[in-house]
C-alpha atoms as a PDB file:
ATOM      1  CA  UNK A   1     -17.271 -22.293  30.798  1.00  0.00           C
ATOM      2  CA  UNK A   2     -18.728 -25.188  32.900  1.00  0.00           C
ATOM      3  CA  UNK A   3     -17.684 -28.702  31.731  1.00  0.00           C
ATOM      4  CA  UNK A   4     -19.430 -31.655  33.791  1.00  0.00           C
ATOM      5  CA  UNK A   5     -17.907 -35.404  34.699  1.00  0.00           C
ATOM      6  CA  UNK A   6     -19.042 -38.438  33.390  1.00  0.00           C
ATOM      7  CA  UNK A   7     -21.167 -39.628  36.854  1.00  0.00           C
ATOM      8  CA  UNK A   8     -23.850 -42.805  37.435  1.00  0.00           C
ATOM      9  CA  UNK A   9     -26.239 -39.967  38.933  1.00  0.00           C
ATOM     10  CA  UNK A  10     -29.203 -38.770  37.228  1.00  0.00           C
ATOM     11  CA  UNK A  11     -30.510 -35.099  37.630  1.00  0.00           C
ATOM     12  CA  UNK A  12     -34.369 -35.220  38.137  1.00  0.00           C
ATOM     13  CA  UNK A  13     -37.544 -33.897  36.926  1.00  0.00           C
ATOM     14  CA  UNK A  14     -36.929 -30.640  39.297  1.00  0.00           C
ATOM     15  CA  UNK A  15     -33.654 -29.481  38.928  1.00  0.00           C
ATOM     16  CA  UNK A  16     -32.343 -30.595  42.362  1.00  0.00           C
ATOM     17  CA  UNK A  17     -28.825 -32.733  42.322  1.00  0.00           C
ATOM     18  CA  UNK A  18     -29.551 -35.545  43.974  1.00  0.00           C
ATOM     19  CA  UNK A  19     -26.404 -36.339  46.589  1.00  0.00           C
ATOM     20  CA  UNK A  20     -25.212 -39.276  44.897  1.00  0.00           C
ATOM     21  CA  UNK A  21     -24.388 -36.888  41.580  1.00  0.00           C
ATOM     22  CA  UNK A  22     -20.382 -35.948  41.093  1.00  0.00           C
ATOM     23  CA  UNK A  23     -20.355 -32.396  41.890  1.00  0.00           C
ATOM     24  CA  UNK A  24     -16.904 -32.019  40.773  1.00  0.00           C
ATOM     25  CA  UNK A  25     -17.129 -28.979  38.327  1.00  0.00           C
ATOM     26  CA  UNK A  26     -14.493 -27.617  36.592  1.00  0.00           C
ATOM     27  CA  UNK A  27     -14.561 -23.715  35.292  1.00  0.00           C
ATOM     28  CA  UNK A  28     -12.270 -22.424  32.755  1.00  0.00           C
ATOM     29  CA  UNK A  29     -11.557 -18.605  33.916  1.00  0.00           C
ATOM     30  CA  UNK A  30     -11.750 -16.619  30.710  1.00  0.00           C
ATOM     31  CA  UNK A  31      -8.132 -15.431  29.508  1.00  0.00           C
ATOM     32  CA  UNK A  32      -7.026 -12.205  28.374  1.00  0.00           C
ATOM     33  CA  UNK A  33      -7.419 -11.597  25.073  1.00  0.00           C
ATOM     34  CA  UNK A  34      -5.049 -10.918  22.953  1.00  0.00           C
ATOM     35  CA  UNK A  35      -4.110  -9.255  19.581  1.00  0.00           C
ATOM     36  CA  UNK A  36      -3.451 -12.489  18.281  1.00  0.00           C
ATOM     37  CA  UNK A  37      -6.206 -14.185  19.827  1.00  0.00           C
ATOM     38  CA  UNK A  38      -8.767 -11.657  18.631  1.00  0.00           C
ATOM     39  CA  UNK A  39      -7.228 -11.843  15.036  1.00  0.00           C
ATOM     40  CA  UNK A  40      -7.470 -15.583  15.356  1.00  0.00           C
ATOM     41  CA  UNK A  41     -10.955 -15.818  16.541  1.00  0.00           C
ATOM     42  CA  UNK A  42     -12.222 -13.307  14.014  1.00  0.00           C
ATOM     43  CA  UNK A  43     -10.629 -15.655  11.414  1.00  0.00           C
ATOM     44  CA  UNK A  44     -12.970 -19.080  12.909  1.00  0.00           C
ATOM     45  CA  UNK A  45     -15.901 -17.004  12.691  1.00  0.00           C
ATOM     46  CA  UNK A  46     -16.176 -15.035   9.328  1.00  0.00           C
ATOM     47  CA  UNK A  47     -13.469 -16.550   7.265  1.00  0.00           C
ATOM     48  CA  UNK A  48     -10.512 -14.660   5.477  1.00  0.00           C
ATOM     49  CA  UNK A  49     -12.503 -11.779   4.622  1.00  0.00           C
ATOM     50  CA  UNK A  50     -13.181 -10.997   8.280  1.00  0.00           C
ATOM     51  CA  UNK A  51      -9.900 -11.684   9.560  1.00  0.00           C
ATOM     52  CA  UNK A  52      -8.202  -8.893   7.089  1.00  0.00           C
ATOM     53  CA  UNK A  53     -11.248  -6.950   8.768  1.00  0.00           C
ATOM     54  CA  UNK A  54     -10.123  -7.168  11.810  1.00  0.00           C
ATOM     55  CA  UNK A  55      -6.317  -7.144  11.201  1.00  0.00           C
ATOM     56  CA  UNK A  56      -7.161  -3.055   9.243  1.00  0.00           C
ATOM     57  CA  UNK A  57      -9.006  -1.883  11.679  1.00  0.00           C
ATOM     58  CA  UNK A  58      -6.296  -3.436  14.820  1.00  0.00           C
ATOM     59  CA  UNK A  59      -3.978  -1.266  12.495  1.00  0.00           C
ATOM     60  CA  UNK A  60      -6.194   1.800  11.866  1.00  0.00           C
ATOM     61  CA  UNK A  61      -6.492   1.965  15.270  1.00  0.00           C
ATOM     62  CA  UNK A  62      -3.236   1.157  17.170  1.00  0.00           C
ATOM     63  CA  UNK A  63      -0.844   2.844  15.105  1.00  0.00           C
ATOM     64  CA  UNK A  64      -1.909   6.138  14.116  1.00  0.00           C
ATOM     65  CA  UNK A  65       0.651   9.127  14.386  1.00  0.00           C
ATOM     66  CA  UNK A  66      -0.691  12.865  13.503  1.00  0.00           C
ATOM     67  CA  UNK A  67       0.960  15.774  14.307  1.00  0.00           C
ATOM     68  CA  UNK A  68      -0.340  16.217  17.618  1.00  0.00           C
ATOM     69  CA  UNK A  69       1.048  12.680  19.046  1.00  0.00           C
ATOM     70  CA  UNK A  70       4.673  12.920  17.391  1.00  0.00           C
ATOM     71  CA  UNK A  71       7.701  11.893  19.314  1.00  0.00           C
ATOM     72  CA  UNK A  72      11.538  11.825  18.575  1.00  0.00           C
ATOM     73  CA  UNK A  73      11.273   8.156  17.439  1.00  0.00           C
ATOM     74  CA  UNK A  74       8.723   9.096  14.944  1.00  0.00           C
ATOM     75  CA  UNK A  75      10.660  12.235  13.709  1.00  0.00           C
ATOM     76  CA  UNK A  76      13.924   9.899  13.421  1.00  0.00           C
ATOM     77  CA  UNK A  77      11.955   7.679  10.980  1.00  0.00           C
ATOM     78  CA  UNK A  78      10.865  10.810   8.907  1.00  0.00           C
ATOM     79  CA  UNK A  79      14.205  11.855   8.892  1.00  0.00           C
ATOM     80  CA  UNK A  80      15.839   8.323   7.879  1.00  0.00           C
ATOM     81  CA  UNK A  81      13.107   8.284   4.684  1.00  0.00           C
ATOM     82  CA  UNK A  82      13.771  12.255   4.095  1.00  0.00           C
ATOM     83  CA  UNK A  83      17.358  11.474   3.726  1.00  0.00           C
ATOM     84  CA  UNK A  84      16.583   8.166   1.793  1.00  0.00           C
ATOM     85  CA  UNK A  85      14.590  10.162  -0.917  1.00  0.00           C
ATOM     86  CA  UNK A  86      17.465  12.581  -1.249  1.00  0.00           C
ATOM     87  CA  UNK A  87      19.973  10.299  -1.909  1.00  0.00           C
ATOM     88  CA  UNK A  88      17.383   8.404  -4.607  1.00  0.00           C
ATOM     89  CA  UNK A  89      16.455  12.424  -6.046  1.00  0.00           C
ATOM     90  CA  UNK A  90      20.295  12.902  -6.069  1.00  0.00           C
ATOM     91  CA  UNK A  91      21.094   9.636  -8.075  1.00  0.00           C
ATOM     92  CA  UNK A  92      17.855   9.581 -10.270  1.00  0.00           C
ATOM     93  CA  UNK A  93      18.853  13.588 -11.494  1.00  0.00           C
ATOM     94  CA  UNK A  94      22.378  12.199 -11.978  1.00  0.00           C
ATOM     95  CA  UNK A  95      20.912   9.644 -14.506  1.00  0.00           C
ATOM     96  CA  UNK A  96      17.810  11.831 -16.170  1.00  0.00           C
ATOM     97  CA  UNK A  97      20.738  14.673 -16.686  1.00  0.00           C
ATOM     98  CA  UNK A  98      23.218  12.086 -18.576  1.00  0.00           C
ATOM     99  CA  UNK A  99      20.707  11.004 -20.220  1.00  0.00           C
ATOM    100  CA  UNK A 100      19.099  13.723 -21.753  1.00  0.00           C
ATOM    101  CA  UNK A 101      22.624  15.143 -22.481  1.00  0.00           C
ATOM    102  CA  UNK A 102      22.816  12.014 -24.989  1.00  0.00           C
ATOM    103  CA  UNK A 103      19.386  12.621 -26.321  1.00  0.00           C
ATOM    104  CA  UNK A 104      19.956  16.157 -26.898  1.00  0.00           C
ATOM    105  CA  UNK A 105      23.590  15.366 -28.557  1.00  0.00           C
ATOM    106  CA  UNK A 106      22.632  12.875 -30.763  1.00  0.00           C
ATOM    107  CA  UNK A 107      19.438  14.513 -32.243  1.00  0.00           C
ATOM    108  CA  UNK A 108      21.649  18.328 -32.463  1.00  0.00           C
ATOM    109  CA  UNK A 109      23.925  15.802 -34.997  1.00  0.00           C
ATOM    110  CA  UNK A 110      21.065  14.754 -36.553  1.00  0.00           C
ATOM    111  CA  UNK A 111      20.034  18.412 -37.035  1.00  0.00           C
ATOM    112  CA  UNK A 112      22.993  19.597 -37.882  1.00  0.00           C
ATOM    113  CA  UNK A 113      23.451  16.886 -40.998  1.00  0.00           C
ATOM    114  CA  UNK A 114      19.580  17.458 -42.259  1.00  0.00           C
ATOM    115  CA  UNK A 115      20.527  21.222 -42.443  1.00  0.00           C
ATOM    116  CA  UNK A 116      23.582  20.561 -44.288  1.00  0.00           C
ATOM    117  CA  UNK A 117      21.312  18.163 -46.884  1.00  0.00           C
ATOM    118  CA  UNK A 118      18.528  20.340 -47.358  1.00  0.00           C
ATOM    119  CA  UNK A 119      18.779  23.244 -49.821  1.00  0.00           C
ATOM    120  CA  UNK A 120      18.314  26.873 -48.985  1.00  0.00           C
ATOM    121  CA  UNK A 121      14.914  26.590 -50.828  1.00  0.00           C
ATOM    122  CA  UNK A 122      10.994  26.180 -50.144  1.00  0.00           C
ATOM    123  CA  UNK A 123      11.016  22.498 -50.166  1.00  0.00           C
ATOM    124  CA  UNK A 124      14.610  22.515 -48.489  1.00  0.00           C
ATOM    125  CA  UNK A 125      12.493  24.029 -45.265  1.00  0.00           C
ATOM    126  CA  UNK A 126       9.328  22.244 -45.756  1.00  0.00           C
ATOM    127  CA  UNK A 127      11.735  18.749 -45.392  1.00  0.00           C
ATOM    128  CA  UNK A 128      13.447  20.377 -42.229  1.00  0.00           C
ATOM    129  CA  UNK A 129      10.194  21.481 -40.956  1.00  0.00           C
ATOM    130  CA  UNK A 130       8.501  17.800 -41.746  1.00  0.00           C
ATOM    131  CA  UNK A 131      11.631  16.479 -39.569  1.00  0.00           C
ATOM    132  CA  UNK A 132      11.166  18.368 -36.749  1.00  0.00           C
ATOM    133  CA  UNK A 133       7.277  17.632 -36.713  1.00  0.00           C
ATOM    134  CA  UNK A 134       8.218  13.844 -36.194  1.00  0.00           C
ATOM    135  CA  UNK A 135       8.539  14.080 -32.696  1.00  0.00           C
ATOM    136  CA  UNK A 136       4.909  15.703 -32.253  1.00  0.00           C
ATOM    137  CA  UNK A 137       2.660  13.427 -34.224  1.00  0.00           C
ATOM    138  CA  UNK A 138       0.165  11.190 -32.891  1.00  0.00           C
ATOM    139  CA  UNK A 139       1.224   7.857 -32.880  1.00  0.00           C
ATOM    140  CA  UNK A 140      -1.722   5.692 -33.748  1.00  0.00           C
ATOM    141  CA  UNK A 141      -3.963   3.696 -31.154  1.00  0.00           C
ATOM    142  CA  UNK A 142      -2.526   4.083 -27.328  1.00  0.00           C
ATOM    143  CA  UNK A 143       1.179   4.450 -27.568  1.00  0.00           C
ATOM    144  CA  UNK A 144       2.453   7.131 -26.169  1.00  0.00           C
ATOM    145  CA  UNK A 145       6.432   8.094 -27.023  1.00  0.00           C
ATOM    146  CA  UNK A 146       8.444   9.888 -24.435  1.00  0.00           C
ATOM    147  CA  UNK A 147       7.986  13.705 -23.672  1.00  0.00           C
ATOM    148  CA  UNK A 148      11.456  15.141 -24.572  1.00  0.00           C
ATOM    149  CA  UNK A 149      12.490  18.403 -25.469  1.00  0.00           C
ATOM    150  CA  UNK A 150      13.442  18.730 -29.262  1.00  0.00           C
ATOM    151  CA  UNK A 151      16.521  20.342 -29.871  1.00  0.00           C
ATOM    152  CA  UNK A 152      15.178  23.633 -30.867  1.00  0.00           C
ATOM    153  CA  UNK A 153      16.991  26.614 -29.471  1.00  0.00           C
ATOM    154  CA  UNK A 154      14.807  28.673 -27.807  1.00  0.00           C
ATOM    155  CA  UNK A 155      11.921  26.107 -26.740  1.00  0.00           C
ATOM    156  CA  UNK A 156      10.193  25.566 -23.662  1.00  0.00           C
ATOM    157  CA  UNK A 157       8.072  22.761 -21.891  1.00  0.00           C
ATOM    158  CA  UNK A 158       5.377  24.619 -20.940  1.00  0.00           C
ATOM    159  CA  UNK A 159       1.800  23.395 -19.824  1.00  0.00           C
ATOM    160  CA  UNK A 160       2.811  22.825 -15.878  1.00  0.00           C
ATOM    161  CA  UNK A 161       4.564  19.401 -17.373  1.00  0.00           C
ATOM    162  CA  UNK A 162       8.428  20.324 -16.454  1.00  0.00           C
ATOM    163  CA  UNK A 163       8.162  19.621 -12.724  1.00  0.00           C
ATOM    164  CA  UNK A 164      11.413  17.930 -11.146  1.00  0.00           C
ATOM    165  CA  UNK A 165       9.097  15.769  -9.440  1.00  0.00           C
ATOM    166  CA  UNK A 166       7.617  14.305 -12.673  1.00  0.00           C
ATOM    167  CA  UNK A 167      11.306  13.090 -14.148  1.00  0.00           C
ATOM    168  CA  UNK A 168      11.262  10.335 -11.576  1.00  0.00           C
ATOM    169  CA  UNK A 169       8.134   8.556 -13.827  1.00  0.00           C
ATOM    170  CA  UNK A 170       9.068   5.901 -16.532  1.00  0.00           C
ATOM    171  CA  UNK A 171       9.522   8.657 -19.158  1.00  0.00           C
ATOM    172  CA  UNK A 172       8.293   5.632 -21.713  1.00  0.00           C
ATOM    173  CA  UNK A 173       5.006   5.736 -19.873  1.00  0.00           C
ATOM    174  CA  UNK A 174       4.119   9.289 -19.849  1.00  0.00           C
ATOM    175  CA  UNK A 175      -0.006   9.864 -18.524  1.00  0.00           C
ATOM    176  CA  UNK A 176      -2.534   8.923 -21.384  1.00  0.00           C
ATOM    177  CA  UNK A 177      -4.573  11.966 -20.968  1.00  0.00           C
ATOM    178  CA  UNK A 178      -2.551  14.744 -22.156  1.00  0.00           C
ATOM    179  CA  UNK A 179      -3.384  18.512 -21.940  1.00  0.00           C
ATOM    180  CA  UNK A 180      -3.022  18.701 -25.783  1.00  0.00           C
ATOM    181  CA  UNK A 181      -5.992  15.787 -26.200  1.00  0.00           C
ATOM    182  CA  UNK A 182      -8.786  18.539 -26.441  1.00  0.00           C
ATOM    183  CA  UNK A 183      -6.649  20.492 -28.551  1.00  0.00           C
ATOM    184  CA  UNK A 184      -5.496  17.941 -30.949  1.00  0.00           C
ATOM    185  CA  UNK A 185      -9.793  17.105 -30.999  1.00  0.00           C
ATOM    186  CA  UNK A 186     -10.927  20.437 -31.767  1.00  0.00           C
ATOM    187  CA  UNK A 187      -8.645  21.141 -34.308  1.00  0.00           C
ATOM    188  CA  UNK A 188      -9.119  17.777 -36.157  1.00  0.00           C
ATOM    189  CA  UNK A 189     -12.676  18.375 -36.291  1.00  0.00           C
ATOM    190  CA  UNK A 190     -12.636  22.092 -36.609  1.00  0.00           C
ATOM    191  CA  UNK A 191     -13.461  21.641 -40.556  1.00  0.00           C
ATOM    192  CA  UNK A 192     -16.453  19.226 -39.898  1.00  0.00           C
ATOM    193  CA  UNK A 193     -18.851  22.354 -38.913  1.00  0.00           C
ATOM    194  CA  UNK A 194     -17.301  24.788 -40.378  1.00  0.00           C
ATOM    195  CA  UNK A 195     -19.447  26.438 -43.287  1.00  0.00           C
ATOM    196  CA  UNK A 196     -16.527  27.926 -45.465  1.00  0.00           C
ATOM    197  CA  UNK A 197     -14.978  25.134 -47.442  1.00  0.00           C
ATOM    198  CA  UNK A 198     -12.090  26.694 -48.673  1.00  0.00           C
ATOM    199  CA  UNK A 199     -11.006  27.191 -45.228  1.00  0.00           C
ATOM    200  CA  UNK A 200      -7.762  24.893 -44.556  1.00  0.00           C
ATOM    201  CA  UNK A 201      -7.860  22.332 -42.516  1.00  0.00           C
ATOM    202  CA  UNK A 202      -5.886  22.413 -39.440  1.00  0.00           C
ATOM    203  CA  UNK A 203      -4.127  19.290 -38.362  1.00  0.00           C
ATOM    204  CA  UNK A 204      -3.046  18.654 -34.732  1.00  0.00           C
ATOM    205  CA  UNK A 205       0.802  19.164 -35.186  1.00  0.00           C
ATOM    206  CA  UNK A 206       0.179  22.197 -36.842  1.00  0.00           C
ATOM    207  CA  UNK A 207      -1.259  24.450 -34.428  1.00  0.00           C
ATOM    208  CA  UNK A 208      -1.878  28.313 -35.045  1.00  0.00           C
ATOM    209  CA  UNK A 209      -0.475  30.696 -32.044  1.00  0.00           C
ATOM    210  CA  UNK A 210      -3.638  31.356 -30.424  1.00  0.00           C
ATOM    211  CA  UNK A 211      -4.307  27.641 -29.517  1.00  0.00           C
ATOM    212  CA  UNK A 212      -1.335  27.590 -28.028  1.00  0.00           C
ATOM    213  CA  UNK A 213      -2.488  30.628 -25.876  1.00  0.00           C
ATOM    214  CA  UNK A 214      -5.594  29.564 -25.401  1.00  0.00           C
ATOM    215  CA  UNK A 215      -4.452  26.327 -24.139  1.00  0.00           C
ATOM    216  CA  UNK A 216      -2.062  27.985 -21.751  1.00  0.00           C
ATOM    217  CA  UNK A 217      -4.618  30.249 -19.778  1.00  0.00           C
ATOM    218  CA  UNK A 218      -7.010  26.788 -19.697  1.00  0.00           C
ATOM    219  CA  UNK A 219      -4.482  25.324 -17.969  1.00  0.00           C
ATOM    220  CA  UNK A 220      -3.415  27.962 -15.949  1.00  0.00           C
ATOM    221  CA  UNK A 221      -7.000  28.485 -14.474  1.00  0.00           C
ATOM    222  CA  UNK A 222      -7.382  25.161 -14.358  1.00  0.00           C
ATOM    223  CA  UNK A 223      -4.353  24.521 -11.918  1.00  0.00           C
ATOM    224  CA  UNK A 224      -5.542  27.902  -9.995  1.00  0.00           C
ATOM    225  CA  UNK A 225      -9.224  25.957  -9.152  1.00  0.00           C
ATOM    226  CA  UNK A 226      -7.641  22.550  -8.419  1.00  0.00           C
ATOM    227  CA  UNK A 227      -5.488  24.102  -5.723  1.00  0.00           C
ATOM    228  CA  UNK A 228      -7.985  25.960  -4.504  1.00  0.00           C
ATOM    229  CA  UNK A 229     -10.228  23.120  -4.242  1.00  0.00           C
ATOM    230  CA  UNK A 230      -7.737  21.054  -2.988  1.00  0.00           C
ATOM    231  CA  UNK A 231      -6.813  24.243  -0.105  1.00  0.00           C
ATOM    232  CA  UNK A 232     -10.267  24.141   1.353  1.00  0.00           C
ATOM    233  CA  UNK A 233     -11.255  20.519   1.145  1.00  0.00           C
ATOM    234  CA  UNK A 234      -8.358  17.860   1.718  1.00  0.00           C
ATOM    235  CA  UNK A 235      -5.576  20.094   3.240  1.00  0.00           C
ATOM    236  CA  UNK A 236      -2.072  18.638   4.170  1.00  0.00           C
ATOM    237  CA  UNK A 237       0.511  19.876   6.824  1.00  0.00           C
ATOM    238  CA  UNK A 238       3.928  18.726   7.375  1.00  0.00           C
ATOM    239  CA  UNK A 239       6.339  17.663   5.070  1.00  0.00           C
ATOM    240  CA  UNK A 240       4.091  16.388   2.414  1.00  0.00           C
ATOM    241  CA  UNK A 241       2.131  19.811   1.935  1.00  0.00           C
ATOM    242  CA  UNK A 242       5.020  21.240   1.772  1.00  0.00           C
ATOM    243  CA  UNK A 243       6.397  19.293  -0.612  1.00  0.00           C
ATOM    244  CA  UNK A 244       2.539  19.425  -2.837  1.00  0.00           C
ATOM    245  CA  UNK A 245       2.773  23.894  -2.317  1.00  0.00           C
ATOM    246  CA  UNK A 246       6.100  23.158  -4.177  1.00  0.00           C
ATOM    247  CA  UNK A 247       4.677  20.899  -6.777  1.00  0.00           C
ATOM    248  CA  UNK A 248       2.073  23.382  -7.344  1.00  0.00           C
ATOM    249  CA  UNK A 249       4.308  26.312  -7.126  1.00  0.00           C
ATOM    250  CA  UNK A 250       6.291  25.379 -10.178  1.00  0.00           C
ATOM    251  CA  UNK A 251       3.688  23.819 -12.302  1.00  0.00           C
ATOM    252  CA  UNK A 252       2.565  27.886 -11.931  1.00  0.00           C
ATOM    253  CA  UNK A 253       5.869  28.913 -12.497  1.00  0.00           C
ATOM    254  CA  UNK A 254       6.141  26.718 -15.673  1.00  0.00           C
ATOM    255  CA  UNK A 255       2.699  28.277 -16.950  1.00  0.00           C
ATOM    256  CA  UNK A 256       3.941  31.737 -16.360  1.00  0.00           C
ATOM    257  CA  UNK A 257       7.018  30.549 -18.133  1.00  0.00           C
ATOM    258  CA  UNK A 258       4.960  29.532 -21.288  1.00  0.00           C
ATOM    259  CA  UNK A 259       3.072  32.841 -21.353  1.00  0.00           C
ATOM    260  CA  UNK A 260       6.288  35.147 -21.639  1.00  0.00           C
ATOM    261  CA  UNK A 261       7.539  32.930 -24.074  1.00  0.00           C
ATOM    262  CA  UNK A 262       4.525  33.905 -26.349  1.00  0.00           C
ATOM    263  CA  UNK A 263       4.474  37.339 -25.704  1.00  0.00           C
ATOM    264  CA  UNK A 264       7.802  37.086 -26.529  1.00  0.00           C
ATOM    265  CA  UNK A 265       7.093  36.104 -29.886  1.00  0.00           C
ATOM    266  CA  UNK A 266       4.066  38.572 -30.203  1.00  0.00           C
ATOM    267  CA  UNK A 267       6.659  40.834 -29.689  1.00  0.00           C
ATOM    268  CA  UNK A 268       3.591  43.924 -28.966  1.00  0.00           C
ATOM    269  CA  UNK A 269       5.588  47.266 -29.364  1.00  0.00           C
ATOM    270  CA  UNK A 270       8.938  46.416 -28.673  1.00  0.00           C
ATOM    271  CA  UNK A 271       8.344  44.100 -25.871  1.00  0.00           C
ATOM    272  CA  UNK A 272      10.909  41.567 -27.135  1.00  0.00           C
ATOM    273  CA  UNK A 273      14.022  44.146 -27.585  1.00  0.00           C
ATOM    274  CA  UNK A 274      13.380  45.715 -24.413  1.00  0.00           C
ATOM    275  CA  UNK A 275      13.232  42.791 -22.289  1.00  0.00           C
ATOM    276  CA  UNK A 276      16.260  41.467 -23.989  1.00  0.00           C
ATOM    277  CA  UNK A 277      18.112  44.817 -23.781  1.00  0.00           C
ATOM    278  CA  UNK A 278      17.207  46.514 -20.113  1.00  0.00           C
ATOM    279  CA  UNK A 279      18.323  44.789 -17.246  1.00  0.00           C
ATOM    280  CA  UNK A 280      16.190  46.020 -14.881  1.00  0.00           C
ATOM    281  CA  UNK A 281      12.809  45.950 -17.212  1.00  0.00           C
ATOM    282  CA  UNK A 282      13.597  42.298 -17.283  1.00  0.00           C
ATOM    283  CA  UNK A 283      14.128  41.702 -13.386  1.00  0.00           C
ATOM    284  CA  UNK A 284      10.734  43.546 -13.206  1.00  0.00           C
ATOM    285  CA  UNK A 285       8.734  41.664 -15.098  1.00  0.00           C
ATOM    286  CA  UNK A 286      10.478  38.129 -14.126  1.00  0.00           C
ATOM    287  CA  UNK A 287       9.016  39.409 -10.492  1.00  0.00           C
ATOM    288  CA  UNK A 288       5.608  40.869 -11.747  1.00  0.00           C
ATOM    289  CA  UNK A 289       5.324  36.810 -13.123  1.00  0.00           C
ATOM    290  CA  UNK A 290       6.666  34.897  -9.952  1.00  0.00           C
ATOM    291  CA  UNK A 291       9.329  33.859 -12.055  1.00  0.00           C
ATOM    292  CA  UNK A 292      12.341  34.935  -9.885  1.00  0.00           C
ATOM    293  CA  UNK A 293      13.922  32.461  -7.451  1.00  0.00           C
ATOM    294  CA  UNK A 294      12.842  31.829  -4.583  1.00  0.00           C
ATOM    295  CA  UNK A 295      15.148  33.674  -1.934  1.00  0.00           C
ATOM    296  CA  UNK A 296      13.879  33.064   1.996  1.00  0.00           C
ATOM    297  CA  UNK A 297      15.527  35.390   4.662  1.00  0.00           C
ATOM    298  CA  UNK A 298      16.483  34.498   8.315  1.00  0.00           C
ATOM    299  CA  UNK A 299      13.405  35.531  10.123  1.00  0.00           C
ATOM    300  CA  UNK A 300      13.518  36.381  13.623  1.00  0.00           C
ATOM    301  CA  UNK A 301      12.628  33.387  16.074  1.00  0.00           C
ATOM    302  CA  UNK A 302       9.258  34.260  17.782  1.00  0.00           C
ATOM    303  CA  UNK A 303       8.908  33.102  21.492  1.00  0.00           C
ATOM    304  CA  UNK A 304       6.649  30.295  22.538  1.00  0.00           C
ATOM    305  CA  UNK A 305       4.889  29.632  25.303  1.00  0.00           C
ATOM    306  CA  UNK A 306       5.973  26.932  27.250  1.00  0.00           C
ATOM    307  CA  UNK A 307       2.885  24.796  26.572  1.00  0.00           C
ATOM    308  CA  UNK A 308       3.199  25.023  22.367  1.00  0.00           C
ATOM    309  CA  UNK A 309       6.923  23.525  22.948  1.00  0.00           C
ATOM    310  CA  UNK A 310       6.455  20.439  20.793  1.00  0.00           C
ATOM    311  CA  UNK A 311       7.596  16.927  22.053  1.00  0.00           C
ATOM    312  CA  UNK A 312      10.061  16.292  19.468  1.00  0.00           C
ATOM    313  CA  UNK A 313      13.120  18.509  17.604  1.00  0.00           C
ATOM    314  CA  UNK A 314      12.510  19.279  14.071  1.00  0.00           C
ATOM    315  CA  UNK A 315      14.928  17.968  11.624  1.00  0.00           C
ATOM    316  CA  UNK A 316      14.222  20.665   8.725  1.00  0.00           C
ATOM    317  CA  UNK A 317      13.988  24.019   8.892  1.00  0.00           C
ATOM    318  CA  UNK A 318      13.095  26.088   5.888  1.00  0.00           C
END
């Protein structure tokens, strides 16, 4: 950058200095830039919007770790936030156990008392029955109550909804599209085109067996395409896919879960008093379902070549 002196001299009509012009010229040699020169600069030109332009991509750019360009600092940070989690899992489980302990105690009294109310008689079980169904009604507009387990012996989640992963939501706030939405449409409209009108009219609470099954293998082949989909088109390694193969892995295992539980109540020659009464018929068919726990032996240690030794020490091993 070329800055000239105030001088008496004139420049003429063809370019030449005359001699009695100050030559004394001063040149600014251009300095380094630097990240906060650039940022600053990029904020003078374009404004704010170009500034946080600039400041993402500086960040997109600079600090980028994959898998390929780990080091040990980088695996001390994973482990630091692996052991923070834990200790958050550990305490929030501590809470969501207490707390459902209450839940479950208090409504068992409550149980307990309507039983001892209600007669032995139709209407005695129709007012039990009308009880219990307060927990599943739709609640009008877009509240949503919380997703807990009435105290029914004998019942199940189901639907790929008890995760471990999920109890660390706001159990006020569950999702507002549920998996029982369609269901709760089709059978509250069922009647409109319908050409028998003495047929009854189904009402979402009440739900015959076969929606229930129905509903179960939708879901189930729904959760089989989304991972698949998910597999082939936004893959993750590391800790975080393995921590999604879980996720998926017991939403599956839930489903499975759901669909013994109604063939247990089919009960299709014997199938309920034989699974209850031979051992080893039950082990079998907990493993033909994926339903047994997951047991992973000590496999042998493979040797690497020295060029695939990575550049850090894992922290995890499974």
């Amino acid at each position: 950058m070329l800055r000239w002196l105030p001088c008496t001299a004139r420049i003429t009509a063809s370019g030449v200095f005359p001699r009695g012009l100050c030559s004394t010229v001063v040149c600014r040699q251009k300095q380094k830039q630097t990240t906060s020169g650039y940022m600053a600069n990029a904020g003078k030109v374009g404004g704010e919007e170009k500034w946080a332009q600039a400041a993402m991509e500086y960040i997109y750019e600079k600090n980028h770790v994959n898998d390929g360009r780990k080091r040990q600092r980088d695996v001390r940070q994973e482990r630091q936030l692996a052991e923070a989690y834990d200790r958050y899992t550990a305490v929030n489980e501590a809470t969501f156990s207490e707390r459902i302990a209450r839940l479950t105690a208090r409504q068992s009294e409550v149980l307990s008392v309507l039983q001892a109310m209600c007669p032995p008689s139709e209407s005695g079980t129709t007012l039990l029955e009308e009880c219990l169904l307060l927990q599943t009604e739709q609640l009008p507009h877009n509240i949503r109550r919380p997703s807990l387990s009435p105290p029914v012996p004998g019942y199940e989640p189901g639907f790929g909804l008890d995760v471990p992963q999920l109890r660390s939501q706001q159990q006020e706030y569950p999702a507002v599209r549920r998996p029982t939405d369609k269901v709760q449409y089709q059978t509250d409209h069922a009647h409109a085109d319908n050409a028998d009108p003495t047929a009854p009219i189904k009402s979402f609470p009440y739900l015959d067996m076969y929606d229930v099954e129905n509903l179960t293998s939708e879901m189930a082949a729904e959760l089989e395409e989304i991972h698949g989909t998910l597999r082939s088109t936004a893959p993750v390694s590391g800790v975080e896919g393995e921590g999604w193969e879980v996720y998926m892995a017991l939403q599956k295992k839930s489903l499975a879960r759901q669909a013994l539980i109604l063939e247990l109540y089919y009960d299709n020659d014997g199938f309920t008093q034989k699974y209850n009464e031979d051992a080893e018929f039950r082990q079998a068919e907990l493993a033909r379902r994926g339903l047994l726990p997951l047991e992973v032996d000590n496999e042998r240690e493979e040797g690497t070549h020295f060029a695939q030794v990575p550049a850090y020490e894992p922290f995890r091993e499974l």
